[in-house]
PDB file of N, CA and C in Angstrom:
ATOM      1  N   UNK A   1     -25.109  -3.260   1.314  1.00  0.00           N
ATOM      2  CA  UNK A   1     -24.594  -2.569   2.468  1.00  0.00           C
ATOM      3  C   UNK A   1     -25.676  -1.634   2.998  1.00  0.00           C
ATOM      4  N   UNK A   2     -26.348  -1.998   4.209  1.00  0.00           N
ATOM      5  CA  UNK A   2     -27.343  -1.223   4.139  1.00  0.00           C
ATOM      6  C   UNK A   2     -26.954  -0.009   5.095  1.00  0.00           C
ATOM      7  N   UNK A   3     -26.196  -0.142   6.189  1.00  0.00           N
ATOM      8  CA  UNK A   3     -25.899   1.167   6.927  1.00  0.00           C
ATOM      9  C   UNK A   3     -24.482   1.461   6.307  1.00  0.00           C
ATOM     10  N   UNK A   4     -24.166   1.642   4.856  1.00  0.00           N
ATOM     11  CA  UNK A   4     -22.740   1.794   4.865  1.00  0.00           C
ATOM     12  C   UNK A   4     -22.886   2.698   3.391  1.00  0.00           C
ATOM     13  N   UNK A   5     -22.650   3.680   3.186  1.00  0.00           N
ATOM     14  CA  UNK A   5     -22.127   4.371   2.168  1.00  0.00           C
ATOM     15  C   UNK A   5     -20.836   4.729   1.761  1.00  0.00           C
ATOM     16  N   UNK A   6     -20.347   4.500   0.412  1.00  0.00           N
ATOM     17  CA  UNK A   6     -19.246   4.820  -0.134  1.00  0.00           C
ATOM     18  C   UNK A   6     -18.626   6.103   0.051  1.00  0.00           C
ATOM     19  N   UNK A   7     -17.209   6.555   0.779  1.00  0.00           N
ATOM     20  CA  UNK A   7     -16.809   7.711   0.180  1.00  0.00           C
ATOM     21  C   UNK A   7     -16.644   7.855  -1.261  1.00  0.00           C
ATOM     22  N   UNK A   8     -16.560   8.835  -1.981  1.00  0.00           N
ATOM     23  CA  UNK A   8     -16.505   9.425  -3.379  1.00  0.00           C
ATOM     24  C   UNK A   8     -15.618  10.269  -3.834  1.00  0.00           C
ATOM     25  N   UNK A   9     -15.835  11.623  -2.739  1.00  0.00           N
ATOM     26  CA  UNK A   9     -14.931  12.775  -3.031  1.00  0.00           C
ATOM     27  C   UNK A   9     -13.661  12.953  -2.463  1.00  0.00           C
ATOM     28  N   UNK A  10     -12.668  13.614  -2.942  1.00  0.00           N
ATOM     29  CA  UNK A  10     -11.415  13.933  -3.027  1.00  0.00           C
ATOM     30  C   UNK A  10     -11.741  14.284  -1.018  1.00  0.00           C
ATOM     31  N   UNK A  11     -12.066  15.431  -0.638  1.00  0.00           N
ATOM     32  CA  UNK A  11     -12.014  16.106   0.499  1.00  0.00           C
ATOM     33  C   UNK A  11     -12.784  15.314   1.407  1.00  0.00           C
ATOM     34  N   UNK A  12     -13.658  13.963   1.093  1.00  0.00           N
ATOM     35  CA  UNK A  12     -14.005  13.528   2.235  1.00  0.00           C
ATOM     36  C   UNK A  12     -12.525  12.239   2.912  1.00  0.00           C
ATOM     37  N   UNK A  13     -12.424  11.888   1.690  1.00  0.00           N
ATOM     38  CA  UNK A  13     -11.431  10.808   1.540  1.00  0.00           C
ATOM     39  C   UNK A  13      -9.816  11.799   2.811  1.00  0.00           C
ATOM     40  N   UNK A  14      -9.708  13.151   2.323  1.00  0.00           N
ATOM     41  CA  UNK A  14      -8.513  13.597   3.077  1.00  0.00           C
ATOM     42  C   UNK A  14      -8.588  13.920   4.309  1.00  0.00           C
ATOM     43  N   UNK A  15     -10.185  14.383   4.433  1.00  0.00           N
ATOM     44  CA  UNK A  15     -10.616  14.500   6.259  1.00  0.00           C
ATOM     45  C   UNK A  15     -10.198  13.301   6.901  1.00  0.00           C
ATOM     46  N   UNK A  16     -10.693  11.967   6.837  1.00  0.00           N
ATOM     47  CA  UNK A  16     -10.325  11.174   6.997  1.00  0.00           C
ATOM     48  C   UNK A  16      -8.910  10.501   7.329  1.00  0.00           C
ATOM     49  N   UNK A  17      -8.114  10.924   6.430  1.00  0.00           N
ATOM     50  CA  UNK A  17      -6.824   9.940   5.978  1.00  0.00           C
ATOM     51  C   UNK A  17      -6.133  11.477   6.942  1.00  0.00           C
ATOM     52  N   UNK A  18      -6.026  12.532   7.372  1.00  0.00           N
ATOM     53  CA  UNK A  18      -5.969  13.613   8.103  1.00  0.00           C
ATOM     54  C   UNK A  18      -6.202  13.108   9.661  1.00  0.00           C
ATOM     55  N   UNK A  19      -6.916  13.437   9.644  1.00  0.00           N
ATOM     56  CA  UNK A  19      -7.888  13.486  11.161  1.00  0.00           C
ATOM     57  C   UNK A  19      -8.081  12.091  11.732  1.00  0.00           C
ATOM     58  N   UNK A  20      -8.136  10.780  11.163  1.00  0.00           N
ATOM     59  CA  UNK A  20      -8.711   9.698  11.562  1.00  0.00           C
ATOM     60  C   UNK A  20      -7.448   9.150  11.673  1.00  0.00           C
ATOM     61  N   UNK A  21      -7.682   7.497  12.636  1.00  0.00           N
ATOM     62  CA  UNK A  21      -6.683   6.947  13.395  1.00  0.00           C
ATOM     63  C   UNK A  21      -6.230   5.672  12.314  1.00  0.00           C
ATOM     64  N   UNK A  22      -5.372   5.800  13.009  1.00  0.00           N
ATOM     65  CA  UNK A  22      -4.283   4.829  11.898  1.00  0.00           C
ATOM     66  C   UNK A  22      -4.224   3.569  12.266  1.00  0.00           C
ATOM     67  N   UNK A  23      -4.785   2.595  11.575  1.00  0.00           N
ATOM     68  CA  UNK A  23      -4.546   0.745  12.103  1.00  0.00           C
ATOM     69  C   UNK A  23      -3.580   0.053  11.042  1.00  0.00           C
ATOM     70  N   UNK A  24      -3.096  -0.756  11.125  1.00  0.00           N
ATOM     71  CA  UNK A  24      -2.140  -1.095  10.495  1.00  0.00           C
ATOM     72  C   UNK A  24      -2.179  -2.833  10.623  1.00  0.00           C
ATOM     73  N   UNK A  25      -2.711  -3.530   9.164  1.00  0.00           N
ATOM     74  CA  UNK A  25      -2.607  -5.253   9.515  1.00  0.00           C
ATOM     75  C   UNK A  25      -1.968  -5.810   8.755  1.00  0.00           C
ATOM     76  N   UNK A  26      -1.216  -6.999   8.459  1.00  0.00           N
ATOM     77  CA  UNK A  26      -0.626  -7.765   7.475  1.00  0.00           C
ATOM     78  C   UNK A  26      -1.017  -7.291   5.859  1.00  0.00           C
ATOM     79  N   UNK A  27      -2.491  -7.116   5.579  1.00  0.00           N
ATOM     80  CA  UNK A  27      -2.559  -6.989   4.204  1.00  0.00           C
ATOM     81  C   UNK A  27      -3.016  -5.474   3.814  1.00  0.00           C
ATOM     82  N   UNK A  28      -4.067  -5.174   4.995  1.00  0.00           N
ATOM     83  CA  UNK A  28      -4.569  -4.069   4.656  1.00  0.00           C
ATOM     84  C   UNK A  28      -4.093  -2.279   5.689  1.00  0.00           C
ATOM     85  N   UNK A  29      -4.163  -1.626   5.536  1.00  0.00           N
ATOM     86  CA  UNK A  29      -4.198  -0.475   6.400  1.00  0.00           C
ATOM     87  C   UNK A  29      -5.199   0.445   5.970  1.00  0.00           C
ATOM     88  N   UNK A  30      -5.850   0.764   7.663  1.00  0.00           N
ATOM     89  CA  UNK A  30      -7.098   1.268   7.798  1.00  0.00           C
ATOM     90  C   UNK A  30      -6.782   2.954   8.807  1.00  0.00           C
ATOM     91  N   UNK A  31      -7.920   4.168   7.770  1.00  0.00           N
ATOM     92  CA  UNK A  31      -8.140   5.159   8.563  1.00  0.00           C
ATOM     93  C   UNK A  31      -9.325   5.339   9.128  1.00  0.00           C
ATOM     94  N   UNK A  32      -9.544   5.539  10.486  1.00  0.00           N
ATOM     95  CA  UNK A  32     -11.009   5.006  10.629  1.00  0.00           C
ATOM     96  C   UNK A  32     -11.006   6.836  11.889  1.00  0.00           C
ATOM     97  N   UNK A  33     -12.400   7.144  11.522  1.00  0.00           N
ATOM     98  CA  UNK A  33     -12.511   8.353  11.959  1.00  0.00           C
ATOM     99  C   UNK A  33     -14.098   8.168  12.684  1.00  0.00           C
ATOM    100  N   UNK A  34     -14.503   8.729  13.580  1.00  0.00           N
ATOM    101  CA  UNK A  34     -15.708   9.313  14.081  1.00  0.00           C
ATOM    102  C   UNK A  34     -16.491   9.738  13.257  1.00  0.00           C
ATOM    103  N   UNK A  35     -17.903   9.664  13.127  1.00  0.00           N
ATOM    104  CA  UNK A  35     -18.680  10.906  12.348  1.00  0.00           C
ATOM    105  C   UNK A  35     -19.981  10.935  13.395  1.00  0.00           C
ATOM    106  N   UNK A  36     -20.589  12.054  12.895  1.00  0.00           N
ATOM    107  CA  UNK A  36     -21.578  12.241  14.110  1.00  0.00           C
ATOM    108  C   UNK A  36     -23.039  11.563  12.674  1.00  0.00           C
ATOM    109  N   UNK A  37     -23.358  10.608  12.352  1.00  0.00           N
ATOM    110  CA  UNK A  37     -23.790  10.211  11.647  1.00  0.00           C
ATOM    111  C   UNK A  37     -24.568   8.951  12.353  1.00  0.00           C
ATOM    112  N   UNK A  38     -25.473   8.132  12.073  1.00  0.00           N
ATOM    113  CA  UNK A  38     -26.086   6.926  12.458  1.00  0.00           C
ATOM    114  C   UNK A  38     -25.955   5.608  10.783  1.00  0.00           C
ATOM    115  N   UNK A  39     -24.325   6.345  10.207  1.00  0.00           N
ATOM    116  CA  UNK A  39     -24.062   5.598   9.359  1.00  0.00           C
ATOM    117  C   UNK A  39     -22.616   5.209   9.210  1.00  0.00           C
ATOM    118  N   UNK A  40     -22.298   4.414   8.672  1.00  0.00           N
ATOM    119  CA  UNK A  40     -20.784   4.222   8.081  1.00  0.00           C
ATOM    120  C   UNK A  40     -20.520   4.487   6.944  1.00  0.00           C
ATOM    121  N   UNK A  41     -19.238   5.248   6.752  1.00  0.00           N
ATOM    122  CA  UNK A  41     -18.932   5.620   5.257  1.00  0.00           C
ATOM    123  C   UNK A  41     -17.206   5.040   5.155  1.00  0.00           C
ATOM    124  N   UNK A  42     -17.538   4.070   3.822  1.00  0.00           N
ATOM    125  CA  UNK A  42     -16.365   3.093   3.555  1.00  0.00           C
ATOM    126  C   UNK A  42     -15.714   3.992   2.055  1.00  0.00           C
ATOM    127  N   UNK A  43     -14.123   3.858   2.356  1.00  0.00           N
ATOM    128  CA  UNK A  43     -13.582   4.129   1.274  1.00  0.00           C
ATOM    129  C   UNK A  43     -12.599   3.167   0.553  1.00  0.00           C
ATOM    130  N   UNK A  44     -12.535   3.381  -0.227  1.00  0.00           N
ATOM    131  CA  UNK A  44     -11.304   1.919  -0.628  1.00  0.00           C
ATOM    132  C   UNK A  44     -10.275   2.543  -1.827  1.00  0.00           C
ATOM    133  N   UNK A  45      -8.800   2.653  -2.079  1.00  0.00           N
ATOM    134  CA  UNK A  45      -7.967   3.408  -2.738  1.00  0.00           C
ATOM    135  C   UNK A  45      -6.590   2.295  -2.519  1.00  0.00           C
ATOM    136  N   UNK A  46      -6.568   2.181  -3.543  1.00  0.00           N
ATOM    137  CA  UNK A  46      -5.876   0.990  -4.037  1.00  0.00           C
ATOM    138  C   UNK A  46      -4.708   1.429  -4.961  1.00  0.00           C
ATOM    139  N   UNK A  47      -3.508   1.702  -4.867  1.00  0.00           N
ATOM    140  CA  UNK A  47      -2.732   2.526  -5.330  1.00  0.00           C
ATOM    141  C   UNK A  47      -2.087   1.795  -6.927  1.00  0.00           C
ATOM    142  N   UNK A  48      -1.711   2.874  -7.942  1.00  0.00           N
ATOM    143  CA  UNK A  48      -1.789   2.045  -9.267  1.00  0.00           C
ATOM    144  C   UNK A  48      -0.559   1.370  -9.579  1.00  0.00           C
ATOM    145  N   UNK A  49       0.185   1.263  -8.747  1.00  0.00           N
ATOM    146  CA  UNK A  49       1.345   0.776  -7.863  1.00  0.00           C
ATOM    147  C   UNK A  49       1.783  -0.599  -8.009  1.00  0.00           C
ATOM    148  N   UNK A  50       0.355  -1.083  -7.540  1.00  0.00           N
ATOM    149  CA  UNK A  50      -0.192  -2.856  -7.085  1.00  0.00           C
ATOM    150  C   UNK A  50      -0.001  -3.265  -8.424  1.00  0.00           C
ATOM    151  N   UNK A  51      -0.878  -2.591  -9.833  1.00  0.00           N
ATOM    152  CA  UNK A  51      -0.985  -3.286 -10.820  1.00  0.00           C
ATOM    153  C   UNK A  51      -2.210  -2.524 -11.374  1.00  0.00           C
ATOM    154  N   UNK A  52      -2.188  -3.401 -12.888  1.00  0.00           N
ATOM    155  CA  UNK A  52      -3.307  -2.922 -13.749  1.00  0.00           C
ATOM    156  C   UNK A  52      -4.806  -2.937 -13.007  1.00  0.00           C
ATOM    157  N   UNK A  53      -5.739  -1.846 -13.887  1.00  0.00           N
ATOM    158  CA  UNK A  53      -6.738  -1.648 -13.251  1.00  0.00           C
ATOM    159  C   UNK A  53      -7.803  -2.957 -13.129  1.00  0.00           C
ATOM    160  N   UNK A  54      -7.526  -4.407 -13.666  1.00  0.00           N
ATOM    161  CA  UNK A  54      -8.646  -5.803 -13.573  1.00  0.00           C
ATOM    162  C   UNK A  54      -7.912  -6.109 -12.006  1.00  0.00           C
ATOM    163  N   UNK A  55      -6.616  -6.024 -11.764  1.00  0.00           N
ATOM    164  CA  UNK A  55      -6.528  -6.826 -10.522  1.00  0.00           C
ATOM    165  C   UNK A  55      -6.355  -5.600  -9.433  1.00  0.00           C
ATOM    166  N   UNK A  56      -6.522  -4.464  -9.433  1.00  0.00           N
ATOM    167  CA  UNK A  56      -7.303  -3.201  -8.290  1.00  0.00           C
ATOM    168  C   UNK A  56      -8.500  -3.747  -8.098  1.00  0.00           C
ATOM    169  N   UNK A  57      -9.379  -3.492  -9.403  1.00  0.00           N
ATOM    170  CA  UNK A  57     -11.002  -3.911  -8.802  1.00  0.00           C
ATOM    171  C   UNK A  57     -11.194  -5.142  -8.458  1.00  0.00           C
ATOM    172  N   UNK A  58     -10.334  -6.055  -8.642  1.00  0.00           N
ATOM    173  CA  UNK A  58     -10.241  -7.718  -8.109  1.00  0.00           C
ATOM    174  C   UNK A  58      -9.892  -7.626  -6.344  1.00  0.00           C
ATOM    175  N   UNK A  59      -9.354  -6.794  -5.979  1.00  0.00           N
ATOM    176  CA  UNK A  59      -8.991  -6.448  -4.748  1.00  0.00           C
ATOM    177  C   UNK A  59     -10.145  -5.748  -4.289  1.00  0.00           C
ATOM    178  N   UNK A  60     -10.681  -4.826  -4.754  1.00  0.00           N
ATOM    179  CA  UNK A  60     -11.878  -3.719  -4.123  1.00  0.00           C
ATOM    180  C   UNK A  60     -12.749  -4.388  -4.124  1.00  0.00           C
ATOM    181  N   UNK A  61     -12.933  -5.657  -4.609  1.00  0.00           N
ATOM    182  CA  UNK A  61     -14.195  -6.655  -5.341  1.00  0.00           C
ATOM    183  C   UNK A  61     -14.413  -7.148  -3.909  1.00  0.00           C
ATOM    184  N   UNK A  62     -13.163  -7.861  -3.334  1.00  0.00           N
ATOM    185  CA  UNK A  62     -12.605  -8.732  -1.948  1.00  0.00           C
ATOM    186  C   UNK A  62     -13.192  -8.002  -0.619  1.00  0.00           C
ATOM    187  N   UNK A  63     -12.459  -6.844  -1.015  1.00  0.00           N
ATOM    188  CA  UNK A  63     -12.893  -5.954   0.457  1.00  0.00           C
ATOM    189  C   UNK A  63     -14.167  -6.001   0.745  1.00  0.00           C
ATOM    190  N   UNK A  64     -14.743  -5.426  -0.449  1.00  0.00           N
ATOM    191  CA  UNK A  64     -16.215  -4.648  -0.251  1.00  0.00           C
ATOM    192  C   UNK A  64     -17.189  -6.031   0.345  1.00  0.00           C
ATOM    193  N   UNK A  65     -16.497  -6.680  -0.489  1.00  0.00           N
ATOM    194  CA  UNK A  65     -17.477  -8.004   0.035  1.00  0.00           C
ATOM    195  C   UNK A  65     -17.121  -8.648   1.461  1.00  0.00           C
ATOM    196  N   UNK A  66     -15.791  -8.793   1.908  1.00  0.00           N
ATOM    197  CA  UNK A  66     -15.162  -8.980   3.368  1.00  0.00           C
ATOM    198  C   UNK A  66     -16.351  -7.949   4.054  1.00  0.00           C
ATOM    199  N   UNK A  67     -16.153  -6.958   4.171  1.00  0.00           N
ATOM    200  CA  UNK A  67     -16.756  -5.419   4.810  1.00  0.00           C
ATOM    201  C   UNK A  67     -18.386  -6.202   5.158  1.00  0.00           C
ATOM    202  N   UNK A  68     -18.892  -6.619   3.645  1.00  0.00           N
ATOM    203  CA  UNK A  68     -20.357  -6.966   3.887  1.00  0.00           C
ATOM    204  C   UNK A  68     -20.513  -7.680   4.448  1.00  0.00           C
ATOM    205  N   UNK A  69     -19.495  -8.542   4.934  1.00  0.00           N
ATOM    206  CA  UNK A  69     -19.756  -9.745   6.095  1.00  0.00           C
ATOM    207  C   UNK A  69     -19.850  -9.821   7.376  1.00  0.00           C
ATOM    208  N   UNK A  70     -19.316  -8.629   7.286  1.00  0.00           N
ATOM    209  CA  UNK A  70     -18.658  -7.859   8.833  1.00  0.00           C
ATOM    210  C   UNK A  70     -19.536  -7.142   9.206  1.00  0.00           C
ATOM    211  N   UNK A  71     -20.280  -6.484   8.615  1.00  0.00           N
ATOM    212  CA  UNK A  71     -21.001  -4.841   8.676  1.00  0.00           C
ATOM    213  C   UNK A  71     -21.910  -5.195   9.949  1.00  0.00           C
ATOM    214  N   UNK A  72     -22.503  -6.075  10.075  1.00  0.00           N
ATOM    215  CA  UNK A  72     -23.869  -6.221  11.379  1.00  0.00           C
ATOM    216  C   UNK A  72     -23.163  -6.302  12.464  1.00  0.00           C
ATOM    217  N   UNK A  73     -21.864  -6.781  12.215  1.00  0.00           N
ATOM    218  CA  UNK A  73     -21.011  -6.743  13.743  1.00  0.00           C
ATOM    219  C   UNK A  73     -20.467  -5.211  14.199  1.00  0.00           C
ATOM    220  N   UNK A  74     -20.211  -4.191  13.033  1.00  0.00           N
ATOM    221  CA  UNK A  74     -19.485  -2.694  13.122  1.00  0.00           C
ATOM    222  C   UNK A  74     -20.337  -1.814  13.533  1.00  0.00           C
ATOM    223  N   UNK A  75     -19.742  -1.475  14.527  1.00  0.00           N
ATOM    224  CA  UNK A  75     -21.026  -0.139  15.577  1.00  0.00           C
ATOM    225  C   UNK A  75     -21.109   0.895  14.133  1.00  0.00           C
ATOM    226  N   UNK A  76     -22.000   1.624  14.250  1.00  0.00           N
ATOM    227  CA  UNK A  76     -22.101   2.465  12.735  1.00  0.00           C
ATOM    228  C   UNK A  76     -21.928   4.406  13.505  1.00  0.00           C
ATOM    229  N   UNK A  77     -21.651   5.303  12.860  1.00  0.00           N
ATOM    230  CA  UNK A  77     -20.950   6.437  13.013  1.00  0.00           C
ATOM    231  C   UNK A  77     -19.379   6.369  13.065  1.00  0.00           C
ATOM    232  N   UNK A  78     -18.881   5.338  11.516  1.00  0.00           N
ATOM    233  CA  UNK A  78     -17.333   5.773  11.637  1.00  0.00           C
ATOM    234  C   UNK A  78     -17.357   5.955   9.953  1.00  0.00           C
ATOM    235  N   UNK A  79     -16.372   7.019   9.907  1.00  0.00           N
ATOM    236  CA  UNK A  79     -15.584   6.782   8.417  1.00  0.00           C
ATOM    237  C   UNK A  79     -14.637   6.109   8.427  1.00  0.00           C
ATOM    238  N   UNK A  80     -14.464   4.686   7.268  1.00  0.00           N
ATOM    239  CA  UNK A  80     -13.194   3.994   7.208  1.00  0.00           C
ATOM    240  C   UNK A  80     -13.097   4.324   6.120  1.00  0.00           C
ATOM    241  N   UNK A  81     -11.161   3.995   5.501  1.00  0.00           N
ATOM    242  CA  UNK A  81     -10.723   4.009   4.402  1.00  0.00           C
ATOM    243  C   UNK A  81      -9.649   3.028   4.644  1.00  0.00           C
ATOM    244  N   UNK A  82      -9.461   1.890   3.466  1.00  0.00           N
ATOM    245  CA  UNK A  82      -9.211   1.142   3.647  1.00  0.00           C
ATOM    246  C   UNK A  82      -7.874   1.048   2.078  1.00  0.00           C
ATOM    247  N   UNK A  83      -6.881   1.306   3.020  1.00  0.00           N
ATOM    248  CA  UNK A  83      -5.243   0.836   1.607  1.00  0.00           C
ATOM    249  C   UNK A  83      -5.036  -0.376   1.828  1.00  0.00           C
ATOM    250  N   UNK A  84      -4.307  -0.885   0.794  1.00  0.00           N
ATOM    251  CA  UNK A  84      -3.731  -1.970   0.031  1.00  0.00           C
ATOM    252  C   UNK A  84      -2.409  -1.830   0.259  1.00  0.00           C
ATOM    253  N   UNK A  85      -1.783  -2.577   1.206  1.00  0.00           N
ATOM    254  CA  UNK A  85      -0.296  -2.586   1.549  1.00  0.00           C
ATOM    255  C   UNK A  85       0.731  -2.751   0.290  1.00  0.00           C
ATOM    256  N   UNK A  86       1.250  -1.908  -0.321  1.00  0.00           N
ATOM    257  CA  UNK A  86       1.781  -2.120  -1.243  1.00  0.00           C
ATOM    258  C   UNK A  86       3.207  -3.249  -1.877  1.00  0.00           C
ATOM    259  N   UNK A  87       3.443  -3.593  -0.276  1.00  0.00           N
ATOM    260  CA  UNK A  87       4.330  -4.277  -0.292  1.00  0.00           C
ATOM    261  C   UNK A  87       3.882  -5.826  -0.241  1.00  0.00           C
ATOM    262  N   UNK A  88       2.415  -5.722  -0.138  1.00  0.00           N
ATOM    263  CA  UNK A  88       1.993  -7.143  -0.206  1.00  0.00           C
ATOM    264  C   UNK A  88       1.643  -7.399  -1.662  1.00  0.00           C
ATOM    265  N   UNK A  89       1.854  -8.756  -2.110  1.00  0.00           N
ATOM    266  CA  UNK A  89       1.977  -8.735  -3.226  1.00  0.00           C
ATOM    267  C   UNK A  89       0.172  -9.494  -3.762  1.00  0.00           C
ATOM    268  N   UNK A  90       0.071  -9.219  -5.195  1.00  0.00           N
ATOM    269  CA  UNK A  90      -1.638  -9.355  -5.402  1.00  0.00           C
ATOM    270  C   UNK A  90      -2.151 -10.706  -5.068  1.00  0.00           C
ATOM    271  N   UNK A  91      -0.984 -11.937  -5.202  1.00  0.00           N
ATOM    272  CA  UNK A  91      -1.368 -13.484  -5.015  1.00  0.00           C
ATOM    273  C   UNK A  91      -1.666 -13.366  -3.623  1.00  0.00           C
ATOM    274  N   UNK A  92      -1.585 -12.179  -2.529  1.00  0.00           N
ATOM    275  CA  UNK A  92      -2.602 -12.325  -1.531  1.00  0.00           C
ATOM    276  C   UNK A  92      -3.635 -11.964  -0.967  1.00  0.00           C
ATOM    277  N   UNK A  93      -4.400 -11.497  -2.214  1.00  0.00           N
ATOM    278  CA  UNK A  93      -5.711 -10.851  -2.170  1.00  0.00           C
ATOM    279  C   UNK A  93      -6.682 -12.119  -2.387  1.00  0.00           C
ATOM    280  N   UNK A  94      -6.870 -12.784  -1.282  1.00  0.00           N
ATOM    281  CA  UNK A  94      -7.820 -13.788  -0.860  1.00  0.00           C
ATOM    282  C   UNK A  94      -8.908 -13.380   0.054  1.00  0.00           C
ATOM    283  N   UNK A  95     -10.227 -13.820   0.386  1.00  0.00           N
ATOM    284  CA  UNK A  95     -11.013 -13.713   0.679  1.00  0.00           C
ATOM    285  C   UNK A  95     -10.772 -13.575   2.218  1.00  0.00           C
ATOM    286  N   UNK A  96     -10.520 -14.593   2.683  1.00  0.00           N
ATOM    287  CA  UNK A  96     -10.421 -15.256   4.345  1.00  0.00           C
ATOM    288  C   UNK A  96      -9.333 -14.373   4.638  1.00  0.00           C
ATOM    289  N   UNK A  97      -8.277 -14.601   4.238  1.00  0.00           N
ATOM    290  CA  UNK A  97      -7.440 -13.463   4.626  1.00  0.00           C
ATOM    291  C   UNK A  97      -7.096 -11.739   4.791  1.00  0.00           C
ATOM    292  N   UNK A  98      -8.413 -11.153   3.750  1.00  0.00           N
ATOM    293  CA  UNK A  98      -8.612  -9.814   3.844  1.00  0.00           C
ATOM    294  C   UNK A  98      -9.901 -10.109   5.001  1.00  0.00           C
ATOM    295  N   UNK A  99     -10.873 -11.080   5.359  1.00  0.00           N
ATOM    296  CA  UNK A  99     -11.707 -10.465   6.138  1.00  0.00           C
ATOM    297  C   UNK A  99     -10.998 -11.116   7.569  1.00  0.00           C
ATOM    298  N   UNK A 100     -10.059 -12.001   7.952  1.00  0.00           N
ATOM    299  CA  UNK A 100      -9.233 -12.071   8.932  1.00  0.00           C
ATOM    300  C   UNK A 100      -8.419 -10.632   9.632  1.00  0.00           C
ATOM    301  N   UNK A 101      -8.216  -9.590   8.558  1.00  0.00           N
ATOM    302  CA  UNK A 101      -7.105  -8.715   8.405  1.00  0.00           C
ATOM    303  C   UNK A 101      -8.096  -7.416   9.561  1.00  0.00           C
ATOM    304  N   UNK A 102      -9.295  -8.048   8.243  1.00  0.00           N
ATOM    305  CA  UNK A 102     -10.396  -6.609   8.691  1.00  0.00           C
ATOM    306  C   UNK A 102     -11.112  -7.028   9.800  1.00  0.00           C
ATOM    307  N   UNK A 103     -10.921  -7.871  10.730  1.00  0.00           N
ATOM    308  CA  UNK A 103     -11.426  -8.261  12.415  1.00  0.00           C
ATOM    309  C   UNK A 103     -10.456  -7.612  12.943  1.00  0.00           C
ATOM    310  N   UNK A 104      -9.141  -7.980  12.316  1.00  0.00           N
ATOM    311  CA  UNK A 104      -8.281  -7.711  13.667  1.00  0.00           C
ATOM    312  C   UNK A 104      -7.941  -6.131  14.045  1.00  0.00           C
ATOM    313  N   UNK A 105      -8.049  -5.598  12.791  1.00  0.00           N
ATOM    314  CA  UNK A 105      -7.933  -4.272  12.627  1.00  0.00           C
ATOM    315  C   UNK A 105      -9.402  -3.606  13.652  1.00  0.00           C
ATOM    316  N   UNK A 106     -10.398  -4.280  13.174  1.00  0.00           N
ATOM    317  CA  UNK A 106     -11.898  -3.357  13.888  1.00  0.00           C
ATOM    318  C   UNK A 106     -11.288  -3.863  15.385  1.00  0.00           C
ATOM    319  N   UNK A 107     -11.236  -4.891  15.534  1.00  0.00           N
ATOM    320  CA  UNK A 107     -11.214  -5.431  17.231  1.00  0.00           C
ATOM    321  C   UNK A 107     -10.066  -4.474  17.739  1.00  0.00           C
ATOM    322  N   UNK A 108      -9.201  -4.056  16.857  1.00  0.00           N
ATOM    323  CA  UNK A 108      -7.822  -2.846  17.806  1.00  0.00           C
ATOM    324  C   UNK A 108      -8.401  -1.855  17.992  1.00  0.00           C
ATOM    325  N   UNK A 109      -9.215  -1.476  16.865  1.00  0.00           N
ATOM    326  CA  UNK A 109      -9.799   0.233  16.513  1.00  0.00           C
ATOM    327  C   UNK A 109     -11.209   0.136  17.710  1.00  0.00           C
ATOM    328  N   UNK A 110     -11.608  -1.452  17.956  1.00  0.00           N
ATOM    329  CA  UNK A 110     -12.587  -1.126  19.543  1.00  0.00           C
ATOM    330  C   UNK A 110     -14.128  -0.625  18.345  1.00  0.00           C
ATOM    331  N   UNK A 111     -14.458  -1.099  17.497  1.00  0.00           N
ATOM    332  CA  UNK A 111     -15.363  -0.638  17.086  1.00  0.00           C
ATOM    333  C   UNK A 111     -16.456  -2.280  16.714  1.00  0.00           C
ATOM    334  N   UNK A 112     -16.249  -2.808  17.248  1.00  0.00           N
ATOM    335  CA  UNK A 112     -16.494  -4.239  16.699  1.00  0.00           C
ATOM    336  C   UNK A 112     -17.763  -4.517  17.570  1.00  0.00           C
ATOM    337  N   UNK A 113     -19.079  -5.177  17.548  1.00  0.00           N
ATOM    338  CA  UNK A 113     -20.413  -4.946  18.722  1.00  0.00           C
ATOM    339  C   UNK A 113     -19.899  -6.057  19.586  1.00  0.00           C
ATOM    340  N   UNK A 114     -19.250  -7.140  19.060  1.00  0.00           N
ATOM    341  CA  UNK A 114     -19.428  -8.340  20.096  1.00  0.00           C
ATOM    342  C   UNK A 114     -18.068  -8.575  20.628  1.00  0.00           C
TER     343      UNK A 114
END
């Protein structure tokens, strides 16, 4: 990920999930905020809800890699954070379908280059 850094901390993660705009898709839901930055900062929080901690990082595994596919198309100066619909169940944490989820979501949020 070369223009994209991880959130980490507790208080960047709540500025965000606070202040930033709310998208909402079949699998995933996204807070996506402004930063005055010439970078993107991705978060991912996967609630312990879904299930044990092999099939969370089996999900964060999906995203991060969806995200990397995407990234040359995403204008850069946003914070995203990216939940796990809890009501979707884990047999749909597929590839094509989380990075289907994560177009349609950038193309609403208007942050998408093409």
């Amino acid at each position: 990920m070369k223009n994209t850094e991880m959130l980490k901390k507790n208080y960047e993660f709540r500025k965000v999930l606070v202040k930033g705009k709310f998208y909402c898709g079949k699998i995933l839901i996204a807070h996506i905020l402004k930063n005055k930055t010439q970078k993107n900062y991705l978060g991912l929080a996967i609630s312990t809800k879904i299930g044990k901690a092999t099939k969370r990082n089996r999900i964060k595994r999906l995203i991060r890699e969806s995200y990397l596919n995407i990234e040359s198309d995403v204008t850069t100066g946003n914070s995203i954070i990216f939940l796990w619909r809890k009501e979707v169940p884990i047999e749909e944490a597929q590839f094509n379908k989380i990075k289907h989820d994560m177009l349609t979501i950038f193309k609403e949020a208007g942050i998408l280059k093409k």
